[in-house]
C-alpha atoms as a PDB file:
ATOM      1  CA  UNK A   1       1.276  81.233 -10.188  1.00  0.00           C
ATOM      2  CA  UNK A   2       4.090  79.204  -8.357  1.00  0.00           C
ATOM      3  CA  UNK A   3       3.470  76.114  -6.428  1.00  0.00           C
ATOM      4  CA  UNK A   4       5.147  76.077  -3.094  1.00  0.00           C
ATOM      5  CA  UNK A   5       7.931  73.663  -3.014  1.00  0.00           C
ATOM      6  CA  UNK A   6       7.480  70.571  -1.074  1.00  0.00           C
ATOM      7  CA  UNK A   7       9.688  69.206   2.118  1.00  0.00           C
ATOM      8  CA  UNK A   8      12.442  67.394   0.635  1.00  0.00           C
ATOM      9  CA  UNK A   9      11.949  64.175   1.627  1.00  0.00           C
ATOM     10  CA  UNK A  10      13.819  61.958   4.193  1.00  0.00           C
ATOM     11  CA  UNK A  11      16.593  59.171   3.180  1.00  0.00           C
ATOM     12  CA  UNK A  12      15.480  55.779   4.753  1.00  0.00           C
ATOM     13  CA  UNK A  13      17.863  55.019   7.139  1.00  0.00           C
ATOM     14  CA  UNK A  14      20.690  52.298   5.764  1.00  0.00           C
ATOM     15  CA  UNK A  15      19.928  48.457   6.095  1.00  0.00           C
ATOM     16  CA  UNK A  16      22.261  46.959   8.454  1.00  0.00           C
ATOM     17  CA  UNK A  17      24.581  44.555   6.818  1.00  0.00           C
ATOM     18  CA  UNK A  18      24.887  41.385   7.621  1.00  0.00           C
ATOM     19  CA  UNK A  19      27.786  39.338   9.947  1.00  0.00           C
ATOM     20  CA  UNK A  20      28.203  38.241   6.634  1.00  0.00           C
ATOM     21  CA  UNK A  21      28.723  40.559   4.483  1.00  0.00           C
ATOM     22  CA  UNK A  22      30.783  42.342   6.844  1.00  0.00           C
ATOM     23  CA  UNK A  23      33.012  39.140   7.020  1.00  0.00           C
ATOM     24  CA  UNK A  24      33.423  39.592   2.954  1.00  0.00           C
ATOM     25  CA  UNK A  25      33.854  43.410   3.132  1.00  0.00           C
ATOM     26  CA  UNK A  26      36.808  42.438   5.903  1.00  0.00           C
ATOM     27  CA  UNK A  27      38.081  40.096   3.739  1.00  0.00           C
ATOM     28  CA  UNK A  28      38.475  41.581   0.499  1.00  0.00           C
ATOM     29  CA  UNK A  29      40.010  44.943   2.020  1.00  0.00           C
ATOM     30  CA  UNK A  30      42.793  42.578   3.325  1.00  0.00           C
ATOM     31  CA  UNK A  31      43.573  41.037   0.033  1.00  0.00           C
ATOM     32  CA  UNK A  32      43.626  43.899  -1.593  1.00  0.00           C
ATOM     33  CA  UNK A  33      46.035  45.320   0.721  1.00  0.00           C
ATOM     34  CA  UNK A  34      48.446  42.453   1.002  1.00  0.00           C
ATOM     35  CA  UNK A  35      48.243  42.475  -3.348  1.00  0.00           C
ATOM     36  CA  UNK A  36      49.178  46.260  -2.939  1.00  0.00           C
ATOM     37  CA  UNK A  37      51.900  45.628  -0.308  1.00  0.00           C
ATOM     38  CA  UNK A  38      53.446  42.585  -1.974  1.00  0.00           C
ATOM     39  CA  UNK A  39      53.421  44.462  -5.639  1.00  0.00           C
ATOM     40  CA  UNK A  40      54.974  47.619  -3.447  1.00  0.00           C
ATOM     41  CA  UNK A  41      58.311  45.562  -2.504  1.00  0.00           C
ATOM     42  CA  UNK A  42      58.653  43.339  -5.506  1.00  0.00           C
ATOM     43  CA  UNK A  43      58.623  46.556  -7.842  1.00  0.00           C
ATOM     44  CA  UNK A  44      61.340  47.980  -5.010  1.00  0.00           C
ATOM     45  CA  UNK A  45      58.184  50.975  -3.865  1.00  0.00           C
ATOM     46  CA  UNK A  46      57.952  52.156  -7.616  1.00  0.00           C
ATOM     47  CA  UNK A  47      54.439  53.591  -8.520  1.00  0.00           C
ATOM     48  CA  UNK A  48      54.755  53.883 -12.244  1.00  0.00           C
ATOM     49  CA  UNK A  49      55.740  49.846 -12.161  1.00  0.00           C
ATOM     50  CA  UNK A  50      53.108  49.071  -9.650  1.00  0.00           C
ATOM     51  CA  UNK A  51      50.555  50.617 -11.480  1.00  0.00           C
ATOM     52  CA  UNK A  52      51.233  49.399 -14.558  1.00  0.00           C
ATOM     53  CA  UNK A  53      51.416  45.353 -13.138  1.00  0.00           C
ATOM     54  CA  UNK A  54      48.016  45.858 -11.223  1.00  0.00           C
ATOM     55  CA  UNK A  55      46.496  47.621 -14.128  1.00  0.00           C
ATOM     56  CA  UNK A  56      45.748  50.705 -12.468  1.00  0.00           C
ATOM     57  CA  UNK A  57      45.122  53.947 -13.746  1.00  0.00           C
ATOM     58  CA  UNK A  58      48.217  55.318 -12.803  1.00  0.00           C
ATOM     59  CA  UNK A  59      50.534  56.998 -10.281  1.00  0.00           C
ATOM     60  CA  UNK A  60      47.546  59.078  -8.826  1.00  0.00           C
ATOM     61  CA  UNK A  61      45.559  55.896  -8.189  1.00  0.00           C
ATOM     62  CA  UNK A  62      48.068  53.705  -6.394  1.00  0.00           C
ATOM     63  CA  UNK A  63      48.536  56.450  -4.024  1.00  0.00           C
ATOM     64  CA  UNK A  64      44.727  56.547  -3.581  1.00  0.00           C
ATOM     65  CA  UNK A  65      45.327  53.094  -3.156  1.00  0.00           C
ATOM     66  CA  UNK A  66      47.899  53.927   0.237  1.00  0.00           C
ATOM     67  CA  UNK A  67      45.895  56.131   1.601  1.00  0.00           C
ATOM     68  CA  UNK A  68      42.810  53.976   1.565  1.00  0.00           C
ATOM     69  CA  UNK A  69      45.060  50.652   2.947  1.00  0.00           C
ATOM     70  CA  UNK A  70      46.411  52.742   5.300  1.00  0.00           C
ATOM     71  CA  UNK A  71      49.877  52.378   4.020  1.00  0.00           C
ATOM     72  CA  UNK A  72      51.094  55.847   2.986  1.00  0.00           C
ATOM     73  CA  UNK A  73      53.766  56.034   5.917  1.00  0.00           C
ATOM     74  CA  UNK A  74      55.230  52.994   5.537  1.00  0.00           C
ATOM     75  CA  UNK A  75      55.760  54.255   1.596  1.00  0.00           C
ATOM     76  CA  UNK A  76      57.033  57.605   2.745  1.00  0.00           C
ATOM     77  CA  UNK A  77      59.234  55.286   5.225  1.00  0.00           C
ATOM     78  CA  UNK A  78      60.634  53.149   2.187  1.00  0.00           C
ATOM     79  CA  UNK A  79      61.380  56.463   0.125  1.00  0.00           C
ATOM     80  CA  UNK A  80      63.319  57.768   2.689  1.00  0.00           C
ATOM     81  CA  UNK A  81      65.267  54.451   3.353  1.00  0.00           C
ATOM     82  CA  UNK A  82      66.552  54.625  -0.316  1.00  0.00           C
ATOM     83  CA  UNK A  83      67.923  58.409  -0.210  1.00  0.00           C
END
């Protein structure tokens, strides 16, 4: 004999975060995209080397990394500056 399944249950909703908190979140997305941006130019827009100085995994993460900072264009902007 099979017991019927029950309703799945519901999420509780998500505590609203504090002024705070959201100050800090602010905060450390913009120093973590001014590091990114200032590593960017001093390695001349070179992945591999930017990677490797900010200890990221690799290639693949730094351009995680521009999509997330919102900086992709201005990378695709630098590439095409150099050709």
């Amino acid at each position: 004999m099979t017991r019927p399944k029950k309703p799945a249950a519901k999420k509780p909703a998500a505590r609203k975060k504090s002024k705070l908190t959201l100050a800090g979140d602010r905060a450390k997305l913009e120093t973590e995209r001014a590091l990114l941006l200032k590593t960017l130019k001093a390695k001349g827009w070179n992945l591999t080397h930017t990677a490797a100085e900010l200890e990221m995994a690799g290639v693949t993460a730094v351009l995680h990394a521009l999509d997330r900072y919102e900086l992709r264009e201005q990378y695709e902007r630098s590439r095409t500056a150099k050709t």
